[in-house]
C-alpha atoms as a PDB file:
ATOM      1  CA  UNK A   1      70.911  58.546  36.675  1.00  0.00           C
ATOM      2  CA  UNK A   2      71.444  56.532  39.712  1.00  0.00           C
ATOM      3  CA  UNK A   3      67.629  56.546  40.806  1.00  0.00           C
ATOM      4  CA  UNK A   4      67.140  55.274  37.357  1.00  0.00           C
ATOM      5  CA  UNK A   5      69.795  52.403  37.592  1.00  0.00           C
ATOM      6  CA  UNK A   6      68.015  51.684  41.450  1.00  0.00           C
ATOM      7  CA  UNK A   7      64.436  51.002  39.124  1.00  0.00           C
ATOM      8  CA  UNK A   8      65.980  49.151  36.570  1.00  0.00           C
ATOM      9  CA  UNK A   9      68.118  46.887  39.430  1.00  0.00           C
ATOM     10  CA  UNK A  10      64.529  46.448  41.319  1.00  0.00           C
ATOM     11  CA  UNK A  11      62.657  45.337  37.646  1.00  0.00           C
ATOM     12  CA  UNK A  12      65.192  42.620  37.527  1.00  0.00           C
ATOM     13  CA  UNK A  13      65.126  41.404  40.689  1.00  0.00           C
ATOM     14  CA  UNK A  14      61.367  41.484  40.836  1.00  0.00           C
ATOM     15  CA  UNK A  15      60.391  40.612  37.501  1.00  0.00           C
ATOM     16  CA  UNK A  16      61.899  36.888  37.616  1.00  0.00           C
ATOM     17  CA  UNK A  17      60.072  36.430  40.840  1.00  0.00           C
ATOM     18  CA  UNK A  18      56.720  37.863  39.925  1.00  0.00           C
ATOM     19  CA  UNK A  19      57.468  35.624  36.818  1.00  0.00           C
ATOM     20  CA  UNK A  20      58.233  32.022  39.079  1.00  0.00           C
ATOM     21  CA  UNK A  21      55.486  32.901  41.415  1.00  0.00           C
ATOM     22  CA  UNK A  22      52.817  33.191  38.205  1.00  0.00           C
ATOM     23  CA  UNK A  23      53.978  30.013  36.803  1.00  0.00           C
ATOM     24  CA  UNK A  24      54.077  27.904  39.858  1.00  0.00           C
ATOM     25  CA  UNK A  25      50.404  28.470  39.931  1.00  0.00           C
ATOM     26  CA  UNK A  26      50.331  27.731  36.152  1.00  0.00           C
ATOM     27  CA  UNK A  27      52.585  24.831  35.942  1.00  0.00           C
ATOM     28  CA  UNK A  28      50.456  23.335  38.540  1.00  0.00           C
ATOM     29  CA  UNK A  29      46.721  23.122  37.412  1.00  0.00           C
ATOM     30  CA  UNK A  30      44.245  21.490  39.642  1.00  0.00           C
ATOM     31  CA  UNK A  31      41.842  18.139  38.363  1.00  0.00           C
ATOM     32  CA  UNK A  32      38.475  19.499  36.871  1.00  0.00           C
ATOM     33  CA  UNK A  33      37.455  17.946  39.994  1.00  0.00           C
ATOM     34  CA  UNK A  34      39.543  19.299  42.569  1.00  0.00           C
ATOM     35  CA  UNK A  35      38.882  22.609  40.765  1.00  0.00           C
ATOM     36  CA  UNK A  36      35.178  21.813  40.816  1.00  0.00           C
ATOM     37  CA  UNK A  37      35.330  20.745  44.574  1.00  0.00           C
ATOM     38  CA  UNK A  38      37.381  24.307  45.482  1.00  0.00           C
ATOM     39  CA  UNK A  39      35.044  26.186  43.317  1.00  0.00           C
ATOM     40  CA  UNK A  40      31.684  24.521  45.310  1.00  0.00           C
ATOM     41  CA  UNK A  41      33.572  25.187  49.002  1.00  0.00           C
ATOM     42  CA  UNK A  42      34.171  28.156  48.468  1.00  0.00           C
ATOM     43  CA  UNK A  43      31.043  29.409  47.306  1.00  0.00           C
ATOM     44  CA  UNK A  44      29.522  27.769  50.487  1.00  0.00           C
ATOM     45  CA  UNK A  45      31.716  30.135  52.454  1.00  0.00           C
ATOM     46  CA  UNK A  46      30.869  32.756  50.409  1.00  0.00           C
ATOM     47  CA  UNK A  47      27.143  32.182  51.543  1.00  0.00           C
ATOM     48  CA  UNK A  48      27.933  31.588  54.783  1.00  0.00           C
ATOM     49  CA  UNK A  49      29.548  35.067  55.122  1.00  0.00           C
ATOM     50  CA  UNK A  50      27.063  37.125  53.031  1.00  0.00           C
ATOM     51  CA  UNK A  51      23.283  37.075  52.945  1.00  0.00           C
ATOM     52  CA  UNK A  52      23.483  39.576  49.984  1.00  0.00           C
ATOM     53  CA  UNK A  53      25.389  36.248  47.917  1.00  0.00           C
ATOM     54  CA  UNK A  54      23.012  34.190  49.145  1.00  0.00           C
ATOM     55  CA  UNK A  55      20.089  36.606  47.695  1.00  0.00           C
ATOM     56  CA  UNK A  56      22.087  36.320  44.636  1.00  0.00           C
ATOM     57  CA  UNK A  57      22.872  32.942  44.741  1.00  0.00           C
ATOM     58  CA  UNK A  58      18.938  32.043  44.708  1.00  0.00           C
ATOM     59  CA  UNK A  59      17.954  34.208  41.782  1.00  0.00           C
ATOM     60  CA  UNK A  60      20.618  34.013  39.463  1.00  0.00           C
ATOM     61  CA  UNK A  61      20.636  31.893  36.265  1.00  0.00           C
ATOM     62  CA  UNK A  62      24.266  30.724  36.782  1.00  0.00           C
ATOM     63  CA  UNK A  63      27.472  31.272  39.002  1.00  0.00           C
ATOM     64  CA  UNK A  64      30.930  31.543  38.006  1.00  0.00           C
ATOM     65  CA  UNK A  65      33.425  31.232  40.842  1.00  0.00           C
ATOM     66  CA  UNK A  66      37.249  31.358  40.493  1.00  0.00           C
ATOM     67  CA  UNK A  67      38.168  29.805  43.969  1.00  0.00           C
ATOM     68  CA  UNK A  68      41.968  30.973  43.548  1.00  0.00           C
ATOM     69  CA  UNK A  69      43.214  33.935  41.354  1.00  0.00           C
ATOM     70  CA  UNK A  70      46.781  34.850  41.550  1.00  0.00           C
ATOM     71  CA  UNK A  71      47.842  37.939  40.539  1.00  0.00           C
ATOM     72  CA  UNK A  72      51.114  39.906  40.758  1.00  0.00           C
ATOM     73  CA  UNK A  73      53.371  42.700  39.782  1.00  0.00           C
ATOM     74  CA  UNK A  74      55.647  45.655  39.338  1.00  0.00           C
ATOM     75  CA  UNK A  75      54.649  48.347  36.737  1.00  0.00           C
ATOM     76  CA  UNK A  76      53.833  45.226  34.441  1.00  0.00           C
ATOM     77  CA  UNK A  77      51.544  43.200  36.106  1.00  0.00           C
ATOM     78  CA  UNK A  78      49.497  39.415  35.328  1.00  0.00           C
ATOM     79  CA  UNK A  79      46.969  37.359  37.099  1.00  0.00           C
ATOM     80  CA  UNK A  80      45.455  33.846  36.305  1.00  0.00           C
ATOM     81  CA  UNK A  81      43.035  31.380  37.575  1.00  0.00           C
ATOM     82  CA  UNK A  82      40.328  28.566  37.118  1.00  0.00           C
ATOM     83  CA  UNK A  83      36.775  28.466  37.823  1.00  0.00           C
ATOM     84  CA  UNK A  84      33.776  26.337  37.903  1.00  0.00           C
ATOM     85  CA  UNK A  85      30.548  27.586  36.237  1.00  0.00           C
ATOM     86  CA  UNK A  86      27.527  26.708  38.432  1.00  0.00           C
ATOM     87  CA  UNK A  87      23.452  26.394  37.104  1.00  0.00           C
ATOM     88  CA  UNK A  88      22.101  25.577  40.365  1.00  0.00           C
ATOM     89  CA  UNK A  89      23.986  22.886  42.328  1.00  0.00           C
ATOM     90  CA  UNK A  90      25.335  21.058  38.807  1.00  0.00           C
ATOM     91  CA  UNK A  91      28.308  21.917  37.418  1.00  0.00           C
ATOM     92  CA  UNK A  92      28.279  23.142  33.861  1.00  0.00           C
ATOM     93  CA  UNK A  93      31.287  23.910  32.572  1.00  0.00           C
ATOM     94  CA  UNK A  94      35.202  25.372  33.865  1.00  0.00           C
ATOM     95  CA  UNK A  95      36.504  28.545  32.612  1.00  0.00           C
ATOM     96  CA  UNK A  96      39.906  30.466  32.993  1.00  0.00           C
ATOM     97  CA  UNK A  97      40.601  34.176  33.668  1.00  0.00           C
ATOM     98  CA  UNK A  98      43.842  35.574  32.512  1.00  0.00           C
ATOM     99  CA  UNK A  99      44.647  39.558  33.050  1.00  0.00           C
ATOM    100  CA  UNK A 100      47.842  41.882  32.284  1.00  0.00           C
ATOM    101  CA  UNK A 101      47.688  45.078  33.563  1.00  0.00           C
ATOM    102  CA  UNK A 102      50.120  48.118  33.841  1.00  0.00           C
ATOM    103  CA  UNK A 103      50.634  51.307  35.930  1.00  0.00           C
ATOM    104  CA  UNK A 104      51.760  52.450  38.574  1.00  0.00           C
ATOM    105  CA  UNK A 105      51.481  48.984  40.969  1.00  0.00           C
ATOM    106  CA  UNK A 106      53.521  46.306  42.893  1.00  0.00           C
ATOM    107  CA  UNK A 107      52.720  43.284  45.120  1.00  0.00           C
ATOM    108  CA  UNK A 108      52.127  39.841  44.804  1.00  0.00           C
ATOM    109  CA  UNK A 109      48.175  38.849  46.181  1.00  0.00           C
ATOM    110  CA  UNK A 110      45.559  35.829  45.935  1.00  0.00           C
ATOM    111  CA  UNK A 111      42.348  35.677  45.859  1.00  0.00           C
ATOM    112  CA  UNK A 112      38.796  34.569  44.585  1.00  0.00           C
ATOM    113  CA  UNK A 113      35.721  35.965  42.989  1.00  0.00           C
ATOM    114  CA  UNK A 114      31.878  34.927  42.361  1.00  0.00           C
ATOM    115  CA  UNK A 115      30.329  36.586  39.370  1.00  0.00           C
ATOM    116  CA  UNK A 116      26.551  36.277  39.840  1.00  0.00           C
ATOM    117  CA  UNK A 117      24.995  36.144  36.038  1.00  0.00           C
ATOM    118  CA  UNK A 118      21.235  37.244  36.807  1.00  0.00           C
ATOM    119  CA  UNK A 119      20.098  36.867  33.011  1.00  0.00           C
ATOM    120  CA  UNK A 120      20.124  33.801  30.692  1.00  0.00           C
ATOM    121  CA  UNK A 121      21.475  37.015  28.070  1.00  0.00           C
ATOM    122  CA  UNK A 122      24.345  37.182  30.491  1.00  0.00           C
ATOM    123  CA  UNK A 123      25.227  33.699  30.163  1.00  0.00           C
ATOM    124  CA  UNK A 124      24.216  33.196  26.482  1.00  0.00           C
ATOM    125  CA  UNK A 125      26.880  35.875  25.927  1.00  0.00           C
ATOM    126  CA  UNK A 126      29.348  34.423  28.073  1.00  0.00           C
ATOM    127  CA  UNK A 127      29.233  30.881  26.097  1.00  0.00           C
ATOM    128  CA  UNK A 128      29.034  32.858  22.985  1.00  0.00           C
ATOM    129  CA  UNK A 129      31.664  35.355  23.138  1.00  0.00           C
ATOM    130  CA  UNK A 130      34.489  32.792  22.584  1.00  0.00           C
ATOM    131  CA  UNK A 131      36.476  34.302  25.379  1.00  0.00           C
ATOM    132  CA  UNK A 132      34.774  37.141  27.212  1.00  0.00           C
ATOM    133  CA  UNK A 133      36.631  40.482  28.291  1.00  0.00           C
ATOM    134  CA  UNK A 134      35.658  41.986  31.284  1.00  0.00           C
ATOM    135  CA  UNK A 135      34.712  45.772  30.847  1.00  0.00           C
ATOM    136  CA  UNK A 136      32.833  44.813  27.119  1.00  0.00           C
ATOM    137  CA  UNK A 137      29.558  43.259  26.859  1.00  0.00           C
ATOM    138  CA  UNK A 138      26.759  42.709  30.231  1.00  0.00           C
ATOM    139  CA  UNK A 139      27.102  45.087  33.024  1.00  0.00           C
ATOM    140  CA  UNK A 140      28.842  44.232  36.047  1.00  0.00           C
ATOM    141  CA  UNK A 141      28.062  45.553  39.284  1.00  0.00           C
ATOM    142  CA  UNK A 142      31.488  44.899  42.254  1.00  0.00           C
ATOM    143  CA  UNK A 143      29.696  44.180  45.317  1.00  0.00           C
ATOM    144  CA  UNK A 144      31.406  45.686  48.600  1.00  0.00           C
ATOM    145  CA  UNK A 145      29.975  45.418  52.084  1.00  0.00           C
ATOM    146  CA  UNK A 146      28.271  48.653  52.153  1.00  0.00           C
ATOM    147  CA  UNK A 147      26.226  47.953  48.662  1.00  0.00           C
ATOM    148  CA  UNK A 148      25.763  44.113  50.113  1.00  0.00           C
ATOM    149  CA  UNK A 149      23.929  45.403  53.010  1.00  0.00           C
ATOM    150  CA  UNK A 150      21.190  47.338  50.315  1.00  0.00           C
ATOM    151  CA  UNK A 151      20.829  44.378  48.137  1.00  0.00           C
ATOM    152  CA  UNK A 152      17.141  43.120  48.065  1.00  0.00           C
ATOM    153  CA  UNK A 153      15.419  40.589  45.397  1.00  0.00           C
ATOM    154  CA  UNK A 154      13.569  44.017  44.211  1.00  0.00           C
ATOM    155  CA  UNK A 155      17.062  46.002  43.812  1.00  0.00           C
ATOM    156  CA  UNK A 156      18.578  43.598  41.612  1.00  0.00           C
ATOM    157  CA  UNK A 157      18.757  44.989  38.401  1.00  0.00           C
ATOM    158  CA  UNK A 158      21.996  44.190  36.714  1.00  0.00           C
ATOM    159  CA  UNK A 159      23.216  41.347  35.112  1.00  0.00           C
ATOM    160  CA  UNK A 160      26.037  40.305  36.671  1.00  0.00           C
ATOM    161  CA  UNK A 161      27.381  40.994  40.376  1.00  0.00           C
ATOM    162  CA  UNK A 162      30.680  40.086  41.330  1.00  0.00           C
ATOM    163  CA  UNK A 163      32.346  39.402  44.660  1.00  0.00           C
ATOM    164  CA  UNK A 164      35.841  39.258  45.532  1.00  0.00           C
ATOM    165  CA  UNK A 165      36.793  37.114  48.642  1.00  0.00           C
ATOM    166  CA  UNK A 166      39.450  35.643  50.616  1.00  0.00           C
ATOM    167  CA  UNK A 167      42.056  38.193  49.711  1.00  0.00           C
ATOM    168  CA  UNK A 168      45.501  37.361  51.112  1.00  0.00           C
ATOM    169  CA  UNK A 169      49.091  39.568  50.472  1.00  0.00           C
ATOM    170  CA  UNK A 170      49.262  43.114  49.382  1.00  0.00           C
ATOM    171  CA  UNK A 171      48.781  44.477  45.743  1.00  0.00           C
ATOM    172  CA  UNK A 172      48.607  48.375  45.623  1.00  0.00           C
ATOM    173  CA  UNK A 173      48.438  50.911  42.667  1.00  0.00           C
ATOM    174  CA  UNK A 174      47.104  52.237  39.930  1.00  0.00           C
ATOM    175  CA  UNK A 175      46.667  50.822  36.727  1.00  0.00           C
ATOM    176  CA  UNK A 176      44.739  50.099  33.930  1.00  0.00           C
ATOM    177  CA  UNK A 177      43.630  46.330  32.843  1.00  0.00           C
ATOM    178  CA  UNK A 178      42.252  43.824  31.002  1.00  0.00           C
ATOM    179  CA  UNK A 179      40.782  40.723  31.791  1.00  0.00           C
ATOM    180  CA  UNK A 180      39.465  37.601  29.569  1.00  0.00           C
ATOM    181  CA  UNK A 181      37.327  34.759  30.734  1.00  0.00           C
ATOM    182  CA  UNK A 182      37.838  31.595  28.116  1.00  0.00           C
ATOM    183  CA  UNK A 183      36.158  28.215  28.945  1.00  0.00           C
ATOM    184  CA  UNK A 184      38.585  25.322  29.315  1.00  0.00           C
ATOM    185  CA  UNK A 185      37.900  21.808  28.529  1.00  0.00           C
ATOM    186  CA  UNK A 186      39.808  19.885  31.108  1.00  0.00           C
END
């Protein structure tokens, strides 16, 4: 009973944290143009720091990057962020990604991701899906170091890669989740 009370204290405490941490990012949105200017740096950095995005970056019909995702929990878990959709160096449109989760996880972490749409059917689904859900619809391929370092213009064959950079805090566990990218009009 005790080690029961001990979880319950710990939800409580951690909840309304996890809770003011999510909506400080939330209560604060950034301009469509700051978000657009975050979203443009850090794809340069992405570049600069992998020839494999770069690769990407050259043959794909549009980028989506999420400069700053937020995501945190305990057992019950929620991330959100903003991105900037990319066809070539113009700016086409800005999205959100929202995701709950639950399992067996705690932490509180930030970071970014690039999803590389390789197809025009990848992005024709994305602006037609009214809200797309990660896990349903084009494949996606996660791109680590290790599959980075085989990527060639003849080895690209899905139709959309994803990075994930500039990962800061900790966030460990097992869980399952679902994510749903909406575009925004700002």
């Amino acid at each position: 009973m005790r080690k029961h009370a001990r979880v319950i204290g710990v939800v409580f405490i951690l909840v309304p944290a996890i809770t003011a941490l999510m909506y400080s990012a939330v209560a604060r949105p950034a301009s469509a143009d700051e978000l657009d200017d975050d979203a443009a740096a850090a794809l340069r950095s992405l570049y600069e720091g992998s020839p494999a995005a770069r690769v990407l970056g050259a043959k794909a019909a549009s980028i989506l990057v999420f400069p700053n995702i937020v995501k945190a929990g305990f057992l019950f878990g929620a991330q959100f962020g903003e991105g900037t959709l990319f066809q070539g160096n113009r700016k086409v449109a800005n999205y959100r990604s929202v995701a709950g989760s639950y399992g067996f996880q705690a932490g509180v972490q930030t970071f970014g991701y690039a999803m590389f749409l390789m197809t025009n059917a990848a992005v024709q689904y994305l602006d037609q899906s009214g809200g797309w859900e990660l896990g349903v619809g084009p494949s996606i391929v996660i791109v680590d170091a290790g599959l980075a370092r085989n990527l060639t213009t003849s080895t690209l064959q899905s139709d959309i890669y994803a990075f994930v950079f500039d990962q800061r805090g900790l966030m460990a566990g097992v869980g399952i989740q679902g994510s749903k990218i909406t575009r925004v009009n700002h």
